[in-house]
ModelCIF file with pLDDT and N, C-alpha, C, O atoms, coordinates in Angstrom:
data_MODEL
#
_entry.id   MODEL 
#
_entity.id                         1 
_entity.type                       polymer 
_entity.pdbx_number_of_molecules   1 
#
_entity_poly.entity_id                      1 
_entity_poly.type                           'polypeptide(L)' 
_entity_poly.nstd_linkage                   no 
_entity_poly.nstd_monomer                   no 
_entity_poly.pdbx_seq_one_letter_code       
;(UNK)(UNK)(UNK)(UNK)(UNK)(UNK)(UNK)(UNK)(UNK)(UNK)(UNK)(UNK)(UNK)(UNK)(UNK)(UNK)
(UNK)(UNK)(UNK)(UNK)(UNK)(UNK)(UNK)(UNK)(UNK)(UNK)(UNK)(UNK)(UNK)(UNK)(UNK)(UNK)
(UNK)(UNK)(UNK)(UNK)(UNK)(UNK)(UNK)(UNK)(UNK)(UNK)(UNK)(UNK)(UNK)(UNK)
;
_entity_poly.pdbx_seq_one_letter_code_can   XXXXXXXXXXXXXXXXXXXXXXXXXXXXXXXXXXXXXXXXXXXXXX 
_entity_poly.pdbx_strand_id                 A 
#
loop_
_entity_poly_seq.entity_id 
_entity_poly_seq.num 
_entity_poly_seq.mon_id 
_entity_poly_seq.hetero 
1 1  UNK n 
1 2  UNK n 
1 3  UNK n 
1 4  UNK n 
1 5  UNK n 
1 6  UNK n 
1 7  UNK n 
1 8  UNK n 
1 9  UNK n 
1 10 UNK n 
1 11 UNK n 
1 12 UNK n 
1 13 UNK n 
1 14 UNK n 
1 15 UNK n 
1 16 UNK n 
1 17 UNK n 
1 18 UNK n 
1 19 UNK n 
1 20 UNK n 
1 21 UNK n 
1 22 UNK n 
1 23 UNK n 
1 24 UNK n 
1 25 UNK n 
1 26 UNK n 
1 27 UNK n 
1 28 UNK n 
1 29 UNK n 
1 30 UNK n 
1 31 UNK n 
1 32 UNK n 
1 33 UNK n 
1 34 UNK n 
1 35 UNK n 
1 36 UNK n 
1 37 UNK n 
1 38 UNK n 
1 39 UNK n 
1 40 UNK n 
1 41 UNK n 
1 42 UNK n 
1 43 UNK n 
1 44 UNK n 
1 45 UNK n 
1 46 UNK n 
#
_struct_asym.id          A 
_struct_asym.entity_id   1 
#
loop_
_ma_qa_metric.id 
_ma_qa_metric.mode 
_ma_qa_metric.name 
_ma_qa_metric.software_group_id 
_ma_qa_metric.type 
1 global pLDDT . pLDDT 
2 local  pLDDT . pLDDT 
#
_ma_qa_metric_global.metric_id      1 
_ma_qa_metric_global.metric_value   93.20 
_ma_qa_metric_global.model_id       1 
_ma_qa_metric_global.ordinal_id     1 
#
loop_
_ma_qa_metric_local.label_asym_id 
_ma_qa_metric_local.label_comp_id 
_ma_qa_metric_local.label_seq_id 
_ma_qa_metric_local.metric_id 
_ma_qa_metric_local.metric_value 
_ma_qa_metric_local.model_id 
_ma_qa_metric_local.ordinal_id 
A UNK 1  2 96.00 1 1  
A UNK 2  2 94.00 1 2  
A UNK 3  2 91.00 1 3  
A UNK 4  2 84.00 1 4  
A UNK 5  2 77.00 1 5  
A UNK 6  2 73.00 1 6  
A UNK 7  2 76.00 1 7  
A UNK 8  2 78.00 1 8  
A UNK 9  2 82.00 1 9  
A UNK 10 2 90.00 1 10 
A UNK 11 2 95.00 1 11 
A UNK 12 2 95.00 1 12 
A UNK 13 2 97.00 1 13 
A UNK 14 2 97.00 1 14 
A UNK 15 2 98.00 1 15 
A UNK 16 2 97.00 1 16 
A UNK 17 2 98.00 1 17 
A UNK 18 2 98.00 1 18 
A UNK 19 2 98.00 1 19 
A UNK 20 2 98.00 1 20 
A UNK 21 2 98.00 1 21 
A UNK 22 2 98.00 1 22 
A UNK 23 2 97.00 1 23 
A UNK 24 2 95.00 1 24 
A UNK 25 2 91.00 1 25 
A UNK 26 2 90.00 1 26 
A UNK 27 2 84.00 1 27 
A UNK 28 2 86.00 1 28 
A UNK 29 2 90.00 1 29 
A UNK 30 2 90.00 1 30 
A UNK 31 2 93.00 1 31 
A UNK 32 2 94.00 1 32 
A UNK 33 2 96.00 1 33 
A UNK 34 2 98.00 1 34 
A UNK 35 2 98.00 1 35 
A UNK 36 2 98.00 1 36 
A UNK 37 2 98.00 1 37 
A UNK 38 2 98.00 1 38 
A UNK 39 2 98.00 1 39 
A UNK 40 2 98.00 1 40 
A UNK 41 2 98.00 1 41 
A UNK 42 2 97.00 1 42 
A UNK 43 2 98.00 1 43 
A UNK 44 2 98.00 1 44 
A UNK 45 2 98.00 1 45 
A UNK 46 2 98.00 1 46 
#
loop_
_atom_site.group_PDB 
_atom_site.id 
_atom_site.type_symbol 
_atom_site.label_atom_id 
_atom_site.label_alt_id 
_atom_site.label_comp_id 
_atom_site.label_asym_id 
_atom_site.label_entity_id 
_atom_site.label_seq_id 
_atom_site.pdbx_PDB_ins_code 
_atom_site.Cartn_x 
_atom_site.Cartn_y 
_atom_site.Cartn_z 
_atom_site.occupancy 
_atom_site.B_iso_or_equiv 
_atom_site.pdbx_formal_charge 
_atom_site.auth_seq_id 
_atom_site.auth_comp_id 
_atom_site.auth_asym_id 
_atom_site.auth_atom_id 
_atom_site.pdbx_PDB_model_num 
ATOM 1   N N  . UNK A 1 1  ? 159.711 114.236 75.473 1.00 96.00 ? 1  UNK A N  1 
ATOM 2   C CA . UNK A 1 1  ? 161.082 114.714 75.372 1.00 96.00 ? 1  UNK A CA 1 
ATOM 3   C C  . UNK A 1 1  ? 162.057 113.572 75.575 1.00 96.00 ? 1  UNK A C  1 
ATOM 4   O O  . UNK A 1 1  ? 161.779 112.712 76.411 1.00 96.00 ? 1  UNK A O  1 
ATOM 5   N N  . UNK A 1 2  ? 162.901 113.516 75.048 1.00 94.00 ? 2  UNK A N  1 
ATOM 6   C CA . UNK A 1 2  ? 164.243 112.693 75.257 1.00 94.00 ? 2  UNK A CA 1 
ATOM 7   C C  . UNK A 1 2  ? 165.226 113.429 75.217 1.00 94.00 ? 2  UNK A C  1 
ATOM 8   O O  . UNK A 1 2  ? 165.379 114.400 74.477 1.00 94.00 ? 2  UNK A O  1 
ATOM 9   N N  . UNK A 1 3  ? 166.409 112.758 76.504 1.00 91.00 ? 3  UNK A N  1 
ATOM 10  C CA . UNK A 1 3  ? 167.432 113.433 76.651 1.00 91.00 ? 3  UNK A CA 1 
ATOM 11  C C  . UNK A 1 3  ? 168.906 113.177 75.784 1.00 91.00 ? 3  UNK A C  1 
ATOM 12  O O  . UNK A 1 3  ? 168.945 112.296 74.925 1.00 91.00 ? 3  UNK A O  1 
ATOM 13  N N  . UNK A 1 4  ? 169.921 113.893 76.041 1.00 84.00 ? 4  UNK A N  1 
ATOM 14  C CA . UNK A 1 4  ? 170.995 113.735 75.008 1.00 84.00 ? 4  UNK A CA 1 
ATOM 15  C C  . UNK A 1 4  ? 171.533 111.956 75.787 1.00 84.00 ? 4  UNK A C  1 
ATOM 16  O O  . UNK A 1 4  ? 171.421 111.405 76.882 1.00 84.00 ? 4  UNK A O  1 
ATOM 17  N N  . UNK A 1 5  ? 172.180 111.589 74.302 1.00 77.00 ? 5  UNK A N  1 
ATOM 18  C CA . UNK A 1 5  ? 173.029 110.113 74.356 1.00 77.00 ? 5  UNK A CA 1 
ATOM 19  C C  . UNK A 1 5  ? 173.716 110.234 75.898 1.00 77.00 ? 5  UNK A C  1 
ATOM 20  O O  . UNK A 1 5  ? 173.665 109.261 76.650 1.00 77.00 ? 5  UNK A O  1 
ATOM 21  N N  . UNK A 1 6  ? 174.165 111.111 76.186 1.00 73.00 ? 6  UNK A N  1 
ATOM 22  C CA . UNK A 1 6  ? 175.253 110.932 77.311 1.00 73.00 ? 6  UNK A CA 1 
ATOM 23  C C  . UNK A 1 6  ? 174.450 111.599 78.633 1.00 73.00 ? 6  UNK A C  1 
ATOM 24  O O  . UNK A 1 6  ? 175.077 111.891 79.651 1.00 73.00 ? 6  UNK A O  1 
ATOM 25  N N  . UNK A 1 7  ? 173.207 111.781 78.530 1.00 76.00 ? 7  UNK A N  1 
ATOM 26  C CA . UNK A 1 7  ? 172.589 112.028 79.953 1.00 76.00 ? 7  UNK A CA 1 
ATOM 27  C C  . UNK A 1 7  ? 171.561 110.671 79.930 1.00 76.00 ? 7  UNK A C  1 
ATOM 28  O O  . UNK A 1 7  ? 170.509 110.644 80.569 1.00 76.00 ? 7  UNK A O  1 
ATOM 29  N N  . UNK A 1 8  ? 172.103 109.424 78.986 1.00 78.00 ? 8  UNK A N  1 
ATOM 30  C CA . UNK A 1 8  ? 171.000 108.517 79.243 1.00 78.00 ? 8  UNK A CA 1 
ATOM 31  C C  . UNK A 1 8  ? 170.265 108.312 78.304 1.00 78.00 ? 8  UNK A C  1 
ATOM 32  O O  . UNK A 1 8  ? 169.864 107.159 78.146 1.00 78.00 ? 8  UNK A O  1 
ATOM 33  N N  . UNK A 1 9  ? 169.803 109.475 77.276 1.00 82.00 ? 9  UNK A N  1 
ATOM 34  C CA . UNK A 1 9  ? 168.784 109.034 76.377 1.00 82.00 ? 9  UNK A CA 1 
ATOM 35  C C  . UNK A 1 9  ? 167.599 108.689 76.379 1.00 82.00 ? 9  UNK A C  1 
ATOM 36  O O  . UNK A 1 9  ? 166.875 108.085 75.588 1.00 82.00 ? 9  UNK A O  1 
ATOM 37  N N  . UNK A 1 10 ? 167.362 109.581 78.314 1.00 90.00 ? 10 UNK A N  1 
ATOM 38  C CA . UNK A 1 10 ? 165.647 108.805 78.995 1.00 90.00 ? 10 UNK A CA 1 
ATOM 39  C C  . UNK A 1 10 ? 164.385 109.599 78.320 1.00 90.00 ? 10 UNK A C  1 
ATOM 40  O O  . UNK A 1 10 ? 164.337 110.811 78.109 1.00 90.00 ? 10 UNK A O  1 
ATOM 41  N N  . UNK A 1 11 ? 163.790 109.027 78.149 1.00 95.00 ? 11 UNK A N  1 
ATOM 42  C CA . UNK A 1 11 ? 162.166 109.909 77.755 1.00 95.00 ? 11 UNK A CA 1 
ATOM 43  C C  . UNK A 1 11 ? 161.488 109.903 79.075 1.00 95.00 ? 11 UNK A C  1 
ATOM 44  O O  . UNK A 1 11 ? 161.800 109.431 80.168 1.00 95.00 ? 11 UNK A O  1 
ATOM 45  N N  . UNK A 1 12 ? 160.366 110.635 78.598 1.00 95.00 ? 12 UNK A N  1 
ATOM 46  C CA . UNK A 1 12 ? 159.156 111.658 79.429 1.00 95.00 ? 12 UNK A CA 1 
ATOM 47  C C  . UNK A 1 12 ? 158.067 111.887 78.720 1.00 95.00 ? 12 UNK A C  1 
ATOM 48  O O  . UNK A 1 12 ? 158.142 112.272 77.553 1.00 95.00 ? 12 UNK A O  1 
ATOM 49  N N  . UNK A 1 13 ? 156.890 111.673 79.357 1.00 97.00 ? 13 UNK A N  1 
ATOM 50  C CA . UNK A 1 13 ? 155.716 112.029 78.126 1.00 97.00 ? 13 UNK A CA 1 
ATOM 51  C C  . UNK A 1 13 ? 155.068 112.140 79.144 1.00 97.00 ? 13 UNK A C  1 
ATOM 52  O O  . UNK A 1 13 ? 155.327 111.714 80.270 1.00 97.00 ? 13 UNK A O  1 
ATOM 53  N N  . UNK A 1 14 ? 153.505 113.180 78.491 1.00 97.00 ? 14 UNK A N  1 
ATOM 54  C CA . UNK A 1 14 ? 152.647 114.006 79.355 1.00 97.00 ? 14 UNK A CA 1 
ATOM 55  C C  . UNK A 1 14 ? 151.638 112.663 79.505 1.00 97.00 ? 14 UNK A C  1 
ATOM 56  O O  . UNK A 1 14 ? 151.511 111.727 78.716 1.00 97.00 ? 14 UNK A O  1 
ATOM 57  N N  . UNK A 1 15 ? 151.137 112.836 80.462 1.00 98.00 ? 15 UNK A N  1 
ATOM 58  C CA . UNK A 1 15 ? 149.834 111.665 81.415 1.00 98.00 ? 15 UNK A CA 1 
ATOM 59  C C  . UNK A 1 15 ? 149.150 111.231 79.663 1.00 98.00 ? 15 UNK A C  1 
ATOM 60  O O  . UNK A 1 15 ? 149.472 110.157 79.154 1.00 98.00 ? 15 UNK A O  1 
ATOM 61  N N  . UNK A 1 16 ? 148.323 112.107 79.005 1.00 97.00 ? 16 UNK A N  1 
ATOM 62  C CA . UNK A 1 16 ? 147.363 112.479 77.790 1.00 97.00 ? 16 UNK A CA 1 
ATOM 63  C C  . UNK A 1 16 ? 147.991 111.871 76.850 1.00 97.00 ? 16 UNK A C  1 
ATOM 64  O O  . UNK A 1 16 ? 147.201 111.515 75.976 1.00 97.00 ? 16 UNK A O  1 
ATOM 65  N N  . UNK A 1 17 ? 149.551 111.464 76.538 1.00 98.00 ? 17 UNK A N  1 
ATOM 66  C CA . UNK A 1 17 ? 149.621 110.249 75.493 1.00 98.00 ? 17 UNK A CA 1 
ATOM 67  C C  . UNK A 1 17 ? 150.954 109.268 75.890 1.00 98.00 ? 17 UNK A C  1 
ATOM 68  O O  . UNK A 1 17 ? 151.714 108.686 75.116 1.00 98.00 ? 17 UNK A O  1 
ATOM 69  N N  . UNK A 1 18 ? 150.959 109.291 77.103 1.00 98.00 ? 18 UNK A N  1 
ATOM 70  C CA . UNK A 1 18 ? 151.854 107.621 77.872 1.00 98.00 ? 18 UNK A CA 1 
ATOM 71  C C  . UNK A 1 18 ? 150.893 106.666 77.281 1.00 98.00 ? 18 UNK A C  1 
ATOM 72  O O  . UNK A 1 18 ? 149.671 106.601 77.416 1.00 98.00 ? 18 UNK A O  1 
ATOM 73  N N  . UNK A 1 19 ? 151.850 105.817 76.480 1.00 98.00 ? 19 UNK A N  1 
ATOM 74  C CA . UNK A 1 19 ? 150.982 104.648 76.283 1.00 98.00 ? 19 UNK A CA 1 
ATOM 75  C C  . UNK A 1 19 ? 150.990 104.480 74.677 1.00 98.00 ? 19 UNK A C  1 
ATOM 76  O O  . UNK A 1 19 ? 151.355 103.495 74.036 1.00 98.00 ? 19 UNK A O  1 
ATOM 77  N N  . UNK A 1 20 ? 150.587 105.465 74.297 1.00 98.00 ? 20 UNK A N  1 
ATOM 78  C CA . UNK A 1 20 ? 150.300 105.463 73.238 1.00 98.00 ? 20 UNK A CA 1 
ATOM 79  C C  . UNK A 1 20 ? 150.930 106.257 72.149 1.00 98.00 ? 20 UNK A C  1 
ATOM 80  O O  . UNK A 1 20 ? 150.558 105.894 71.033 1.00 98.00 ? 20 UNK A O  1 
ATOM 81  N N  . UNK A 1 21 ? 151.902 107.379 72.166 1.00 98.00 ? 21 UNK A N  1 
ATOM 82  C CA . UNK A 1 21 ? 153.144 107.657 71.135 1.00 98.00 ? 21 UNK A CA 1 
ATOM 83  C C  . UNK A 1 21 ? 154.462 107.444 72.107 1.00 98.00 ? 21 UNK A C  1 
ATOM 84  O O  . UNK A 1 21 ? 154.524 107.533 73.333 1.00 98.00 ? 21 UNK A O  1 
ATOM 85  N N  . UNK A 1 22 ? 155.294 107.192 71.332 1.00 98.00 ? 22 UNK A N  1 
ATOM 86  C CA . UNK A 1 22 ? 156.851 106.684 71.782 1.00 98.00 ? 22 UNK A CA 1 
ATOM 87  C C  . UNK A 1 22 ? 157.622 107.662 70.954 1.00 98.00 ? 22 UNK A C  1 
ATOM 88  O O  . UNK A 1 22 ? 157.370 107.593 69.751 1.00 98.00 ? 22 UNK A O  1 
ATOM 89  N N  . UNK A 1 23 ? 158.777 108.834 71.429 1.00 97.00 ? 23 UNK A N  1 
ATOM 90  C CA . UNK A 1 23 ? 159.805 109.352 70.914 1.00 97.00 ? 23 UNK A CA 1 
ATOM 91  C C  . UNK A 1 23 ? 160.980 108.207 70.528 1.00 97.00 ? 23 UNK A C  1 
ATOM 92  O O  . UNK A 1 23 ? 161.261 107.135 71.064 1.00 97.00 ? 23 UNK A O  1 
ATOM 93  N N  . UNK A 1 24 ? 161.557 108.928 69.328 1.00 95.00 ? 24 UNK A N  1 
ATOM 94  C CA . UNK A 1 24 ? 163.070 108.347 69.328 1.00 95.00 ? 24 UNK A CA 1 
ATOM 95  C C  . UNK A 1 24 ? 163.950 109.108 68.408 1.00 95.00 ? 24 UNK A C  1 
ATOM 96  O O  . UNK A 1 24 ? 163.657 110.177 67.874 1.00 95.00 ? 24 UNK A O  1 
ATOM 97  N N  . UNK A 1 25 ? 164.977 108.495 68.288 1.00 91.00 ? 25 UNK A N  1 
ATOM 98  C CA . UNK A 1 25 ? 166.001 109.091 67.706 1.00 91.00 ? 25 UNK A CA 1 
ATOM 99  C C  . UNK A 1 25 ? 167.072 108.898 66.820 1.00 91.00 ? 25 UNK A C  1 
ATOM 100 O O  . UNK A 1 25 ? 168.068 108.448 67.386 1.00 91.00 ? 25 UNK A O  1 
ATOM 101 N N  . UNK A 1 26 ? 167.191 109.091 65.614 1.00 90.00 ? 26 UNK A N  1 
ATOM 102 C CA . UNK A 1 26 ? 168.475 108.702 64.715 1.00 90.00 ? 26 UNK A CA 1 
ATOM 103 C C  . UNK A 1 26 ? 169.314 109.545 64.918 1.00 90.00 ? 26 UNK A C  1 
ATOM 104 O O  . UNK A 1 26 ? 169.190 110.753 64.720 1.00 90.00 ? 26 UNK A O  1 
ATOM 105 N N  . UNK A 1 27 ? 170.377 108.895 65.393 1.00 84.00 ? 27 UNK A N  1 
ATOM 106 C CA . UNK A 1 27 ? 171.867 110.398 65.594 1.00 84.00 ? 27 UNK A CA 1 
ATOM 107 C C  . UNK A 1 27 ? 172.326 110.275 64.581 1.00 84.00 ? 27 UNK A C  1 
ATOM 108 O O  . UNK A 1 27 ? 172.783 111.346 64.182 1.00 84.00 ? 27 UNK A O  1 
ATOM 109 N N  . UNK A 1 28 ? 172.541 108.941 63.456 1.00 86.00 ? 28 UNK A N  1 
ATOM 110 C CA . UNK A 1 28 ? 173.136 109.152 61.956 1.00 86.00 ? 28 UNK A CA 1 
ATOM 111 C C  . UNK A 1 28 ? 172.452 110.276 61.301 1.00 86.00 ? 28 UNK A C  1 
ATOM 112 O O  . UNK A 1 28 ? 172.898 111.264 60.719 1.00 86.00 ? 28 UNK A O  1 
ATOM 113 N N  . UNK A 1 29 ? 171.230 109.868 61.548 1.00 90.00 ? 29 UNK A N  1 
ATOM 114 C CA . UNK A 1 29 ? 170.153 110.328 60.217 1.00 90.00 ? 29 UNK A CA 1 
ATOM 115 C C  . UNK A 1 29 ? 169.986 112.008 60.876 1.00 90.00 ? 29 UNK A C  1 
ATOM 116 O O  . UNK A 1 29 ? 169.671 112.818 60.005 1.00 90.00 ? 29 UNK A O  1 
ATOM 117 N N  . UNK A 1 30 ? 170.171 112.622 62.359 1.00 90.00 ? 30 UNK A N  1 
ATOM 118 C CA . UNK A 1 30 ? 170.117 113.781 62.722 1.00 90.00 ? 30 UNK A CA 1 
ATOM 119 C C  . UNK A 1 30 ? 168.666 114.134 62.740 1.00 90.00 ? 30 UNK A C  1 
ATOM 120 O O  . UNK A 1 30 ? 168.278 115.279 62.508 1.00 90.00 ? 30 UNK A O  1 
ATOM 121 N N  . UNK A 1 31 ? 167.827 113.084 63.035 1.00 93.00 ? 31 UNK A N  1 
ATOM 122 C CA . UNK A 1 31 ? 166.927 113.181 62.818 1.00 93.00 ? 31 UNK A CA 1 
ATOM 123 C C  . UNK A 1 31 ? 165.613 112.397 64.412 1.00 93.00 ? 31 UNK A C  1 
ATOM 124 O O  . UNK A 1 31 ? 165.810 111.314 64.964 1.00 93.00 ? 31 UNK A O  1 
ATOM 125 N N  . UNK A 1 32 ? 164.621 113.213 64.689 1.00 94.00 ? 32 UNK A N  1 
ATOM 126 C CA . UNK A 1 32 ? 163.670 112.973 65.696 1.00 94.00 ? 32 UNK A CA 1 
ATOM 127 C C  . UNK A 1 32 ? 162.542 112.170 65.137 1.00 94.00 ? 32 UNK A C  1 
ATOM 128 O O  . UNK A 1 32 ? 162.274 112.294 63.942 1.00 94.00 ? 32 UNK A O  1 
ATOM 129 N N  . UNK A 1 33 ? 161.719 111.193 66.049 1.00 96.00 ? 33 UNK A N  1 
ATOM 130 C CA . UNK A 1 33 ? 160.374 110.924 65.917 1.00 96.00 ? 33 UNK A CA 1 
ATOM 131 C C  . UNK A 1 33 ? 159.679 110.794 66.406 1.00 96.00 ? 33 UNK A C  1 
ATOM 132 O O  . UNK A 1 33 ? 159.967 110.258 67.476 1.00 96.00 ? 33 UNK A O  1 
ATOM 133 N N  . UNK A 1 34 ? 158.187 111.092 66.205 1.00 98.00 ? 34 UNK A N  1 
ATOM 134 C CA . UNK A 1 34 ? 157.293 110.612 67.263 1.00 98.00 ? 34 UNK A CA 1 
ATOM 135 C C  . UNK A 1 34 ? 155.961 109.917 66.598 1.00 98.00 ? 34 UNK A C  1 
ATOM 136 O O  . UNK A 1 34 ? 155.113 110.396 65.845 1.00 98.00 ? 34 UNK A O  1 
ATOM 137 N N  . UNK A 1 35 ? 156.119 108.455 67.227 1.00 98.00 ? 35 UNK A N  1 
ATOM 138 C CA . UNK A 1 35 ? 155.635 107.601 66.755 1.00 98.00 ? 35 UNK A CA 1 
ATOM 139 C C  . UNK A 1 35 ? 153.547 107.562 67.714 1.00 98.00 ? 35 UNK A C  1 
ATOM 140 O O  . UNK A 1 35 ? 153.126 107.056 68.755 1.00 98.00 ? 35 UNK A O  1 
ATOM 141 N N  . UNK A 1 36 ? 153.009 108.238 66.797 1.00 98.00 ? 36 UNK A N  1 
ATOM 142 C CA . UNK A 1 36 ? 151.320 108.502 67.212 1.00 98.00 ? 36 UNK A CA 1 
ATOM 143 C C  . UNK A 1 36 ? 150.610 107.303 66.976 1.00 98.00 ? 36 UNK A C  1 
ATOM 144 O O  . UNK A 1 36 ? 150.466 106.926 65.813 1.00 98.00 ? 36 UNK A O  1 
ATOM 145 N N  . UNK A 1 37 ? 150.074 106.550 68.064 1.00 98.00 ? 37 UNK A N  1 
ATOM 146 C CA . UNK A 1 37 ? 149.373 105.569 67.882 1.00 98.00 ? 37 UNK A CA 1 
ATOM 147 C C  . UNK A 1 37 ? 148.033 105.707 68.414 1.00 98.00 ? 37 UNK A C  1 
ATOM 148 O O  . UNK A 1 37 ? 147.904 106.676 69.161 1.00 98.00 ? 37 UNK A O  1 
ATOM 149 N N  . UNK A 1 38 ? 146.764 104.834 68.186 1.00 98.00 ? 38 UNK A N  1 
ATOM 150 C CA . UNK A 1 38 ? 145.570 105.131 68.892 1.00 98.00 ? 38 UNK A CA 1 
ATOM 151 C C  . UNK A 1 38 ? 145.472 106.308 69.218 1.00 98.00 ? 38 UNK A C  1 
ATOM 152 O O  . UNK A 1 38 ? 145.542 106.632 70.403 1.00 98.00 ? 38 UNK A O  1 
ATOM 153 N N  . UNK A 1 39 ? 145.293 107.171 68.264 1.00 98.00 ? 39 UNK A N  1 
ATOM 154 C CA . UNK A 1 39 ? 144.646 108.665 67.755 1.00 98.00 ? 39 UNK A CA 1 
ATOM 155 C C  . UNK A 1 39 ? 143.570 109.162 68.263 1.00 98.00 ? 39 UNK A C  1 
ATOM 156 O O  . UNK A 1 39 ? 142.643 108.368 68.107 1.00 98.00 ? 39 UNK A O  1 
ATOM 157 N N  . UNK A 1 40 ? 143.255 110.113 68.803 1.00 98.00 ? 40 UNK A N  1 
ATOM 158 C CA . UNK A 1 40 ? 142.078 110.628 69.463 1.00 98.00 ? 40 UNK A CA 1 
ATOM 159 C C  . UNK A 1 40 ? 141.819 111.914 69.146 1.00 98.00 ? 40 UNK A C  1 
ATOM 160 O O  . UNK A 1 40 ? 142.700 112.695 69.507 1.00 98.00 ? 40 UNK A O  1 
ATOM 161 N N  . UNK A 1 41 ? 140.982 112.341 68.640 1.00 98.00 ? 41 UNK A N  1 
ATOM 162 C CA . UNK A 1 41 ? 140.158 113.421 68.328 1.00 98.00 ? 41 UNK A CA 1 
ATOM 163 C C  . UNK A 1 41 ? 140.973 114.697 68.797 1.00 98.00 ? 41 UNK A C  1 
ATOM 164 O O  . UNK A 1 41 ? 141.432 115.598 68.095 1.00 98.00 ? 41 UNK A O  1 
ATOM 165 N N  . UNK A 1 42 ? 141.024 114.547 70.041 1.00 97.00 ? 42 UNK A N  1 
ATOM 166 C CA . UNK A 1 42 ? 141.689 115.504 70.999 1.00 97.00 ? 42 UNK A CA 1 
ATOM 167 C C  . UNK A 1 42 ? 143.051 115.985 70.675 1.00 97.00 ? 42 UNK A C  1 
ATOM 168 O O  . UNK A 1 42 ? 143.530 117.111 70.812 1.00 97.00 ? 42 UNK A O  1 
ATOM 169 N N  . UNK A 1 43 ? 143.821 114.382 70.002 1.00 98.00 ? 43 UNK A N  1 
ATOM 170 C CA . UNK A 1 43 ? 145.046 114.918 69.630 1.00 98.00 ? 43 UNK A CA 1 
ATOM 171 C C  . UNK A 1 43 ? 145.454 115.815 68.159 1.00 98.00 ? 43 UNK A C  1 
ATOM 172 O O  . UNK A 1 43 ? 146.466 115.726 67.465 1.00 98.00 ? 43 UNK A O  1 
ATOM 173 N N  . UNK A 1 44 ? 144.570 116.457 68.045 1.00 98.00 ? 44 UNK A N  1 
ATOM 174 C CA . UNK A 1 44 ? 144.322 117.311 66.686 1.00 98.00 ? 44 UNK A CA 1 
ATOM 175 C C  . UNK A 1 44 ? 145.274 118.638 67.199 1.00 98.00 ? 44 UNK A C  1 
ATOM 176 O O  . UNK A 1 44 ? 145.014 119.438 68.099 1.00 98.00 ? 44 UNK A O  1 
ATOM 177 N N  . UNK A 1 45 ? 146.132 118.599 66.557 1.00 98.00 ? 45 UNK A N  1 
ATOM 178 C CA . UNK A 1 45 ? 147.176 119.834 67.017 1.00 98.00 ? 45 UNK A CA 1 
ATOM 179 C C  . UNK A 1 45 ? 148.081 120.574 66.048 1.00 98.00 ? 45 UNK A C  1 
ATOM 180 O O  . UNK A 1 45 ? 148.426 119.889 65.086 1.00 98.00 ? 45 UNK A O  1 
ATOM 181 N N  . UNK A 1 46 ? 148.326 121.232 66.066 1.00 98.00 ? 46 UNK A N  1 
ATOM 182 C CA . UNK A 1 46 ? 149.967 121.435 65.241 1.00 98.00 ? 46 UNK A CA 1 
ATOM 183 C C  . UNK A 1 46 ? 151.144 121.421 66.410 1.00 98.00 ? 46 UNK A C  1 
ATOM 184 O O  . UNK A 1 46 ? 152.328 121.542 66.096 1.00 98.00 ? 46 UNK A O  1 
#
């Protein structure tokens, strides 16, 4: 999760992928991401 521009803009991520995906954010583009790196089986989700 990431918070709004004006509470900081801090992220948070669960123990199971610190490290390895990074949130972010285009406020032009109105648009979220989450950047999945070193993929694990486990992370098979919708």
């Amino acid at each position: 999760a990431m918070s709004g521009i004006w509470s900081g803009g801090r992220t948070s991520y669960a123990d199971s992928v610190k490290g390895r995906f990074t949130i972010s954010r285009d406020n032009a583009k109105n648009t979220m991401y989450l950047q999945m790196n070193s993929l694990k089986p486990e992370d098979t989700a919708v």
